[in-house]
PDB file of N, CA and C in Angstrom:
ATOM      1  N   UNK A   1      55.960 -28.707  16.411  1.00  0.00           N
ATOM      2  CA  UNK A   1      54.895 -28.279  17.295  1.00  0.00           C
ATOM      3  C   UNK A   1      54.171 -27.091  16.663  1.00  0.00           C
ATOM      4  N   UNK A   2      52.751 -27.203  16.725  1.00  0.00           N
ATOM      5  CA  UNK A   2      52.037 -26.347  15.913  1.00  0.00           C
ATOM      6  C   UNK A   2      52.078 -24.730  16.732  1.00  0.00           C
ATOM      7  N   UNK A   3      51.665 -24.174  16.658  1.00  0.00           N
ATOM      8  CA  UNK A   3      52.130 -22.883  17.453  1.00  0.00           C
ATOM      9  C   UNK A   3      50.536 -22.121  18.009  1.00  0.00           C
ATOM     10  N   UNK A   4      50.366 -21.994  18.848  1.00  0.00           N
ATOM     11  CA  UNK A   4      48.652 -21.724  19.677  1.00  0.00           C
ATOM     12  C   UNK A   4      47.950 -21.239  18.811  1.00  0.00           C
ATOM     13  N   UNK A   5      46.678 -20.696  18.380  1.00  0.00           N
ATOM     14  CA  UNK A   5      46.474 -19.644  18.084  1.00  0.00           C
ATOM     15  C   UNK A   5      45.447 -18.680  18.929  1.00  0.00           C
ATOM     16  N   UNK A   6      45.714 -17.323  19.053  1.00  0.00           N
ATOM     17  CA  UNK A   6      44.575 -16.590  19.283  1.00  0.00           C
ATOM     18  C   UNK A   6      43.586 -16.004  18.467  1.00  0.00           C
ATOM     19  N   UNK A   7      42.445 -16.040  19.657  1.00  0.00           N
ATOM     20  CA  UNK A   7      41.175 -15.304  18.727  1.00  0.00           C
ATOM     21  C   UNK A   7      41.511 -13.377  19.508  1.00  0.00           C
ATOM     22  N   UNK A   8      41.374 -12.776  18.059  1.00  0.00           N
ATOM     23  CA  UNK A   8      41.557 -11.264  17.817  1.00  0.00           C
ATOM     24  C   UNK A   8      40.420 -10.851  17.355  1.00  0.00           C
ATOM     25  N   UNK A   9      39.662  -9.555  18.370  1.00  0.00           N
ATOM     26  CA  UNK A   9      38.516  -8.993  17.548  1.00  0.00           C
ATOM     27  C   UNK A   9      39.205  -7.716  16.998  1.00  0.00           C
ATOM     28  N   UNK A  10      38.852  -7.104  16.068  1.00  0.00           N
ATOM     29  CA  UNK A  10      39.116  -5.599  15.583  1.00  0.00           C
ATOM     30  C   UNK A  10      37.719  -5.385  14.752  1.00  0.00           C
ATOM     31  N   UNK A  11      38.072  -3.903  14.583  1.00  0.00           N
ATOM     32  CA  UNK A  11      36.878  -3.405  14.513  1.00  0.00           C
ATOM     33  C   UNK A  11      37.762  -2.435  13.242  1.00  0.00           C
ATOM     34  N   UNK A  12      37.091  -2.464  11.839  1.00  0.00           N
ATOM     35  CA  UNK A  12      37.639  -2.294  10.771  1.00  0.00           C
ATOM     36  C   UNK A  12      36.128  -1.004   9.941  1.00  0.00           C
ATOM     37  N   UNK A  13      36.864   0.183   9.408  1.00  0.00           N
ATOM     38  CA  UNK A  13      35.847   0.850   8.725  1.00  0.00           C
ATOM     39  C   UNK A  13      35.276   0.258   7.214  1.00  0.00           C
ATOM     40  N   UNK A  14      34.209   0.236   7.236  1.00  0.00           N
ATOM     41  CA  UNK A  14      33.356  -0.613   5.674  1.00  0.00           C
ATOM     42  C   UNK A  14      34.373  -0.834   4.783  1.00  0.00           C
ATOM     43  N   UNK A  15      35.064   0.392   4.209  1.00  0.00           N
ATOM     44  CA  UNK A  15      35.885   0.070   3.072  1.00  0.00           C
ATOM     45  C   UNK A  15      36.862  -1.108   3.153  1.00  0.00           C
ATOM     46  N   UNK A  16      37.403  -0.942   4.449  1.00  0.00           N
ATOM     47  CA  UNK A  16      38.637  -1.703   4.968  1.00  0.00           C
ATOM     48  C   UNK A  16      37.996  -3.228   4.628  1.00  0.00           C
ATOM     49  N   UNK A  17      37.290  -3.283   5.793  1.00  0.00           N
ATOM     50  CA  UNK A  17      36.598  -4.274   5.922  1.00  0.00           C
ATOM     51  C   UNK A  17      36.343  -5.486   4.400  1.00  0.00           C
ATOM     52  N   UNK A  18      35.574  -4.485   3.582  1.00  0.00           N
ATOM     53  CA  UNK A  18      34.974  -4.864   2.217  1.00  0.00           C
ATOM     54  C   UNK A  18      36.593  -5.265   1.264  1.00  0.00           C
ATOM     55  N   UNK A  19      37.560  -4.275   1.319  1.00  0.00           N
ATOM     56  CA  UNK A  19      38.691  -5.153   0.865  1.00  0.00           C
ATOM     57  C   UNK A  19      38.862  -6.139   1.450  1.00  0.00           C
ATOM     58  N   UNK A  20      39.101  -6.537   2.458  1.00  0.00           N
ATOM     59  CA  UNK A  20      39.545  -7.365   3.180  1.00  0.00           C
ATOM     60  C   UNK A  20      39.164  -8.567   2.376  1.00  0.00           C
ATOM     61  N   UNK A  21      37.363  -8.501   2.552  1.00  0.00           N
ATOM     62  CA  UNK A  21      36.462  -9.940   1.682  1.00  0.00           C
ATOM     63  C   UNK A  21      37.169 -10.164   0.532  1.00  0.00           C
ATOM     64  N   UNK A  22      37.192  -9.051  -0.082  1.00  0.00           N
ATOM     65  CA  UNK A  22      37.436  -9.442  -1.667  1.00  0.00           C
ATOM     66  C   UNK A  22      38.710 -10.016  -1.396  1.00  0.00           C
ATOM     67  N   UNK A  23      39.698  -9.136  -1.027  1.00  0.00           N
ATOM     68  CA  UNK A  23      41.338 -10.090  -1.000  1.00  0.00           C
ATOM     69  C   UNK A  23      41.318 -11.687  -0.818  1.00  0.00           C
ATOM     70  N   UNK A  24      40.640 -11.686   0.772  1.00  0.00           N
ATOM     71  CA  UNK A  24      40.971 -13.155   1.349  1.00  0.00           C
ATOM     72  C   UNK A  24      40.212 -13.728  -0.016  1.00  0.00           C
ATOM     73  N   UNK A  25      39.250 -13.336  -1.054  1.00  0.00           N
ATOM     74  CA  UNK A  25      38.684 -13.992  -1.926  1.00  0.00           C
ATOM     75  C   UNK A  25      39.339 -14.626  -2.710  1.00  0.00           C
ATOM     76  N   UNK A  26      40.277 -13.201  -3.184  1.00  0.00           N
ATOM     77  CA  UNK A  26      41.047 -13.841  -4.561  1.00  0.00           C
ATOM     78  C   UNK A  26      42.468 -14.337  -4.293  1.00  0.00           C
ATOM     79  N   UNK A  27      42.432 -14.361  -2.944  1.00  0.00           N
ATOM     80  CA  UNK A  27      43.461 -15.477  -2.730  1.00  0.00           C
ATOM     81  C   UNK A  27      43.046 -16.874  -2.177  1.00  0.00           C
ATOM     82  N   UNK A  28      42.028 -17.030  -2.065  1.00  0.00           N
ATOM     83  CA  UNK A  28      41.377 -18.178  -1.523  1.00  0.00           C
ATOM     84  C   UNK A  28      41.417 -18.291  -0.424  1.00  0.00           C
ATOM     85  N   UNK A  29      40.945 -17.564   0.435  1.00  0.00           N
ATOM     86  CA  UNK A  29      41.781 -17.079   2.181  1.00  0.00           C
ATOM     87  C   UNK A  29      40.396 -16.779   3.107  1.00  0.00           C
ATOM     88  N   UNK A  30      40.472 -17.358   4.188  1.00  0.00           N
ATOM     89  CA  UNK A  30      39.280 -16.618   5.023  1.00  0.00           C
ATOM     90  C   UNK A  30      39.989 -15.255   5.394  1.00  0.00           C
ATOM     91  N   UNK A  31      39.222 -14.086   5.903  1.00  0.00           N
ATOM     92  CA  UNK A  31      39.854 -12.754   6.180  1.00  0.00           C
ATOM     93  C   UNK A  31      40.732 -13.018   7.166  1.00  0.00           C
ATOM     94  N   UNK A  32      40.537 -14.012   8.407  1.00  0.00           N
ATOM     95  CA  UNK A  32      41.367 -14.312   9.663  1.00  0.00           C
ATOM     96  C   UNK A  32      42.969 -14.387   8.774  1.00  0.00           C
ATOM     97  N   UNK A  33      42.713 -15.450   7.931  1.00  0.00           N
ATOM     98  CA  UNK A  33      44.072 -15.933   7.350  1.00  0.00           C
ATOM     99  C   UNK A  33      44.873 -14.830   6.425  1.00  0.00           C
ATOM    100  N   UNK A  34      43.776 -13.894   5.986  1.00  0.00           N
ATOM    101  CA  UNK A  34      44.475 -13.155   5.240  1.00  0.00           C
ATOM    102  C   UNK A  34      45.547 -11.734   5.708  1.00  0.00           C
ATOM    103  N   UNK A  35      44.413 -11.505   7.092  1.00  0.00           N
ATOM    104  CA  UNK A  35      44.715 -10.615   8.273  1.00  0.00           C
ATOM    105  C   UNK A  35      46.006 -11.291   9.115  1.00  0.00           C
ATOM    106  N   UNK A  36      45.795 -12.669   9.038  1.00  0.00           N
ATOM    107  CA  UNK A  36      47.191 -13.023   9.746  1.00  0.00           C
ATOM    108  C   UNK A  36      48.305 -13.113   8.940  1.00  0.00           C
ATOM    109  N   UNK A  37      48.533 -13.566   7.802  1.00  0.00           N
ATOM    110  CA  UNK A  37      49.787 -13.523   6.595  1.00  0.00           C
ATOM    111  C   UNK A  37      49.995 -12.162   6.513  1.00  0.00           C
ATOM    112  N   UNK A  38      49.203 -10.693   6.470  1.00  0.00           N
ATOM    113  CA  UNK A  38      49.729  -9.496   6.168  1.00  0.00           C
ATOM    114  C   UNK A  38      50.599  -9.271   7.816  1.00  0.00           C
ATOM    115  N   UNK A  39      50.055  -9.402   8.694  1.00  0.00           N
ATOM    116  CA  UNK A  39      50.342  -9.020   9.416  1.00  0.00           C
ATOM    117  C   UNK A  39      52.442 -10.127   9.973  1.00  0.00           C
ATOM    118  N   UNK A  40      52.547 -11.149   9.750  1.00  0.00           N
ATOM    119  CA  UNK A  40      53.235 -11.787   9.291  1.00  0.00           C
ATOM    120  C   UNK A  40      54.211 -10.992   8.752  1.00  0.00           C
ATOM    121  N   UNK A  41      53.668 -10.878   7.205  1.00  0.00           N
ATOM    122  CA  UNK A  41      55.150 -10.269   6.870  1.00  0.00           C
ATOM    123  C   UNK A  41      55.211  -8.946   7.072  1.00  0.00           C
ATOM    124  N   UNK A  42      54.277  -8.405   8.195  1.00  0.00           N
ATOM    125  CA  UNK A  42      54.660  -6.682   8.523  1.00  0.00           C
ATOM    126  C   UNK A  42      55.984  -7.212   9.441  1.00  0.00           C
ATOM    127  N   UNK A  43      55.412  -8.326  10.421  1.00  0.00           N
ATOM    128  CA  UNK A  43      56.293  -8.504  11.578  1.00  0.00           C
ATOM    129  C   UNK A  43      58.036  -8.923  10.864  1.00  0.00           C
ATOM    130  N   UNK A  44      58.144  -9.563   9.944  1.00  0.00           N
ATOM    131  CA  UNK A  44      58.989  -9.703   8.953  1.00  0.00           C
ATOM    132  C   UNK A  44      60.412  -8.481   8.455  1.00  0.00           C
ATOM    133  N   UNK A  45      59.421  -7.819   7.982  1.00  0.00           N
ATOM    134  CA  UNK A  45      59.913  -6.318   7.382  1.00  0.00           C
ATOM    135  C   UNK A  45      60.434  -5.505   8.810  1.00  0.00           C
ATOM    136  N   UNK A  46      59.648  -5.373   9.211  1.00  0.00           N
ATOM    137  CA  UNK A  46      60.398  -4.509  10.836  1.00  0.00           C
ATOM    138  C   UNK A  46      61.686  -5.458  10.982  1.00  0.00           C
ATOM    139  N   UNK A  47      61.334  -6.772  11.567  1.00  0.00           N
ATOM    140  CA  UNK A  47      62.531  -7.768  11.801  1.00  0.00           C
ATOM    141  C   UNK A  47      63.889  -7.159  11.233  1.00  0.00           C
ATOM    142  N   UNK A  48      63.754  -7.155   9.587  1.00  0.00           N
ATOM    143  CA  UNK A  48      64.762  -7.298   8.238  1.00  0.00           C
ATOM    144  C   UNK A  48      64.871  -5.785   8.982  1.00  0.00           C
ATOM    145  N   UNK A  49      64.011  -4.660   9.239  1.00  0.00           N
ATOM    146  CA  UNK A  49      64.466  -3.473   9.209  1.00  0.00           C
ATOM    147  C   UNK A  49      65.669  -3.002  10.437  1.00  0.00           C
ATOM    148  N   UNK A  50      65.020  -3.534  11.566  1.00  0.00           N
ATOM    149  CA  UNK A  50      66.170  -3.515  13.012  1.00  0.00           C
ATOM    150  C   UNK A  50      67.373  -4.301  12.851  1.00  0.00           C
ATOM    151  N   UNK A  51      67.421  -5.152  12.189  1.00  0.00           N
ATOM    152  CA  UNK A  51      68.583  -6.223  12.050  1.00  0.00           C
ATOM    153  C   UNK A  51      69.308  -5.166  11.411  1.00  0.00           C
ATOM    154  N   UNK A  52      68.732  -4.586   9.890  1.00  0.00           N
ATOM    155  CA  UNK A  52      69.502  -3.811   8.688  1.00  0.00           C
ATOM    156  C   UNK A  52      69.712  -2.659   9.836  1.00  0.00           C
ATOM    157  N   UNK A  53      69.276  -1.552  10.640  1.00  0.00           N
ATOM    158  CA  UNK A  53      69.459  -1.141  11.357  1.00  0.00           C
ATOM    159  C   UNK A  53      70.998  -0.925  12.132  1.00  0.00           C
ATOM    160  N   UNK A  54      70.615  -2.275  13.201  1.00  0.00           N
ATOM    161  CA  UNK A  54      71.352  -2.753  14.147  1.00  0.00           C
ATOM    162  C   UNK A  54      72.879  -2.742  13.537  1.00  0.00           C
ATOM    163  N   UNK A  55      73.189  -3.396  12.246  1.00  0.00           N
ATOM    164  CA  UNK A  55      74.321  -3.503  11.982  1.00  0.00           C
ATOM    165  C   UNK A  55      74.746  -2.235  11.379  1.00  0.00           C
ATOM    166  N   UNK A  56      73.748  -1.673  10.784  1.00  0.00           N
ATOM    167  CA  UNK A  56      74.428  -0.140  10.838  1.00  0.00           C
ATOM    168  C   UNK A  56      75.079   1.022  11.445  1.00  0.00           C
ATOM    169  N   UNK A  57      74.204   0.865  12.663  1.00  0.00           N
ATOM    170  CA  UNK A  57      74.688   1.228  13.816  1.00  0.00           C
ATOM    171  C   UNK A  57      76.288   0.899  14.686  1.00  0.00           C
ATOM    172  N   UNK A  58      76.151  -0.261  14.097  1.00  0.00           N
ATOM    173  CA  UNK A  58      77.365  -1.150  15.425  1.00  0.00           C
ATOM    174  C   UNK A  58      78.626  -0.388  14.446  1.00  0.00           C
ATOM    175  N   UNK A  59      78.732  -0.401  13.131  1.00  0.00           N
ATOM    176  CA  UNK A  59      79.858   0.044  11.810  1.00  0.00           C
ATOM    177  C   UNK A  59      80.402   1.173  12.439  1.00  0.00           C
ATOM    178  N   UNK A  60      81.699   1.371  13.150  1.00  0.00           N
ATOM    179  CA  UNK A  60      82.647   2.519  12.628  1.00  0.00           C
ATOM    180  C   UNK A  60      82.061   3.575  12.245  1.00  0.00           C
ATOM    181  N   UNK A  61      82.386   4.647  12.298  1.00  0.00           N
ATOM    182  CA  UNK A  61      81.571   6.204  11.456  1.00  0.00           C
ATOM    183  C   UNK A  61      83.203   5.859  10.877  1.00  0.00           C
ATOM    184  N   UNK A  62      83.008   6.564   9.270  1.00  0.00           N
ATOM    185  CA  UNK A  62      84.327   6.568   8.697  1.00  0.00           C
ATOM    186  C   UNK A  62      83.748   8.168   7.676  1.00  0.00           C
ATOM    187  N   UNK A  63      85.064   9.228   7.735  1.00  0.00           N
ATOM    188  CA  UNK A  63      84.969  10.476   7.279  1.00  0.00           C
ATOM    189  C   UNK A  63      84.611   9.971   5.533  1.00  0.00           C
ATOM    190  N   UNK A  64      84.001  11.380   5.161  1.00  0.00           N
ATOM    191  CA  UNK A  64      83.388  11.308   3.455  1.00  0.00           C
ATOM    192  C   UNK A  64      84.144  11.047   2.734  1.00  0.00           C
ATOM    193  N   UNK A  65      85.887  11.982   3.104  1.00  0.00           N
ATOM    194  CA  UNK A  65      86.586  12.144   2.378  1.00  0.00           C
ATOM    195  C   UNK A  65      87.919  11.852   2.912  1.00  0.00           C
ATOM    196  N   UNK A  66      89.060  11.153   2.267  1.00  0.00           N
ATOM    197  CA  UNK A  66      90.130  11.048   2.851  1.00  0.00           C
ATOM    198  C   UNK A  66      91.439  12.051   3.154  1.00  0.00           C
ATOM    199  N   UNK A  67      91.210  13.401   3.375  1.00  0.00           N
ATOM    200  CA  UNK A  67      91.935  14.241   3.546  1.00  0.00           C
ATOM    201  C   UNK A  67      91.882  14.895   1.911  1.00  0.00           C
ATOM    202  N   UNK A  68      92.584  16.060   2.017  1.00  0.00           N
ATOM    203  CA  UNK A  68      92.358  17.031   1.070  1.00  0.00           C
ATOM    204  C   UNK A  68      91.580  18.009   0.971  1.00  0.00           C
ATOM    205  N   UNK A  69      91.473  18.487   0.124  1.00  0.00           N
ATOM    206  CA  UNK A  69      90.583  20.099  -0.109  1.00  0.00           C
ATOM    207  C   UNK A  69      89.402  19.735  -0.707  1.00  0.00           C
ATOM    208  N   UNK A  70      88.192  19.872  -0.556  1.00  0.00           N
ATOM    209  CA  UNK A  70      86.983  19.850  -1.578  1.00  0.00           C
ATOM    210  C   UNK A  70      87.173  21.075  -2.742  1.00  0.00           C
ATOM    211  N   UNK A  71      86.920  20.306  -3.518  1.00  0.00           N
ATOM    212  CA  UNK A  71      87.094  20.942  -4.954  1.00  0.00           C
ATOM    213  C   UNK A  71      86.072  22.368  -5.064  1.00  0.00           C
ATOM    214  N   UNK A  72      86.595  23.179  -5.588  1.00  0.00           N
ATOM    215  CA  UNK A  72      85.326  24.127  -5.302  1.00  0.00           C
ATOM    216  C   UNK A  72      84.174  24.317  -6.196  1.00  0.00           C
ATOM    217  N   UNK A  73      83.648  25.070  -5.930  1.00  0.00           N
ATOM    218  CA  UNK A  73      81.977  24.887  -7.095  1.00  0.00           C
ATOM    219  C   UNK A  73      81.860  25.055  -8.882  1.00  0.00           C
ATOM    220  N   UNK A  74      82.916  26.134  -8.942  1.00  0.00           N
ATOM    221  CA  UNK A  74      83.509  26.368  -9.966  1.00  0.00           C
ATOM    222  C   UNK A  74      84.140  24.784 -10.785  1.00  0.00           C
ATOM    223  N   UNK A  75      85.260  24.426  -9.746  1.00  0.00           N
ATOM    224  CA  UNK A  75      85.537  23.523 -10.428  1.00  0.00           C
ATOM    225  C   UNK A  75      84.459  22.276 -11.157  1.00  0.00           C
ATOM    226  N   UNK A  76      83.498  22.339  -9.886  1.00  0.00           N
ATOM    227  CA  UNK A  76      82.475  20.912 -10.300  1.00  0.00           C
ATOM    228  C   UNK A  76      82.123  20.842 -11.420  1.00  0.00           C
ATOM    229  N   UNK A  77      81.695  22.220 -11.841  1.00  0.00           N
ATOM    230  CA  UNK A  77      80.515  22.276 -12.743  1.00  0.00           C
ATOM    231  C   UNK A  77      81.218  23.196 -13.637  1.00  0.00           C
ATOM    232  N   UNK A  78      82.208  23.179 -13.997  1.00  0.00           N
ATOM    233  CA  UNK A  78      82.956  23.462 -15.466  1.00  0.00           C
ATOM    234  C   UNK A  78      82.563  22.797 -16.150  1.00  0.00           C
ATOM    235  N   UNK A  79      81.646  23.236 -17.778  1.00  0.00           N
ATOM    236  CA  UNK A  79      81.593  22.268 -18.573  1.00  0.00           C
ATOM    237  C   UNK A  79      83.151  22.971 -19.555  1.00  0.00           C
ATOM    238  N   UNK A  80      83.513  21.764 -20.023  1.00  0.00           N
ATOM    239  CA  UNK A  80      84.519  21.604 -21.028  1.00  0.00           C
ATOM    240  C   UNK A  80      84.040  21.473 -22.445  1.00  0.00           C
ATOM    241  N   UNK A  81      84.630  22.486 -23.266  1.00  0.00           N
ATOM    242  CA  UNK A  81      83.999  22.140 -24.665  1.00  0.00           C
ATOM    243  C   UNK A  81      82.888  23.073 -24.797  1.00  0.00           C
ATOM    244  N   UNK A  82      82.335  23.644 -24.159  1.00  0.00           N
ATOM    245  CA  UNK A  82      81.197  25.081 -24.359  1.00  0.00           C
ATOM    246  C   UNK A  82      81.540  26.157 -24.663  1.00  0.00           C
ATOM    247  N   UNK A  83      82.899  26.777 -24.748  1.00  0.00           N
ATOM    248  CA  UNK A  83      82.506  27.921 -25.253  1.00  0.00           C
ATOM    249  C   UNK A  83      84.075  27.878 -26.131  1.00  0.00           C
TER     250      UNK A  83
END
């Protein structure tokens, strides 16, 4: 089943606009079609983003470190072999 479509007016500043032509151009696209595929995979990316999200969220919090002392600053950044 094909899926409805609606008619959308917007109101776009020259520059916008003037990309727009050229794009849908050099993809072979009327602007409608080109305005609807971007918008597509915006809806896409959010999707992928709440999902990636969502399961982040649901995960356990688990500590940085498994017990012990953090090493101190000194230790980190000893170079060996300098002097």
């Amino acid at each position: 089943m094909k899926a409805r479509k609606r008619n959308v007016t917007i109101t776009l500043d020259e520059e916008t606009a003037r990309w727009a032509r050229i794009e849908a151009a050099r993809r072979d696209l009327s602007v409608s079609e080109l305005l609807a595929s971007l918008i597509r995979q915006q809806m896409a990316a959010d999707r992928s983003y709440e999902i990636a999200m969502r399961d982040f969220l649901s995960r356990s919090s688990r500590p940085l470190k498994q017990g012990g002392k953090y090493p101190a600053r000194d230790e980190l950044h000893e170079r060996q072999g300098l002097c």
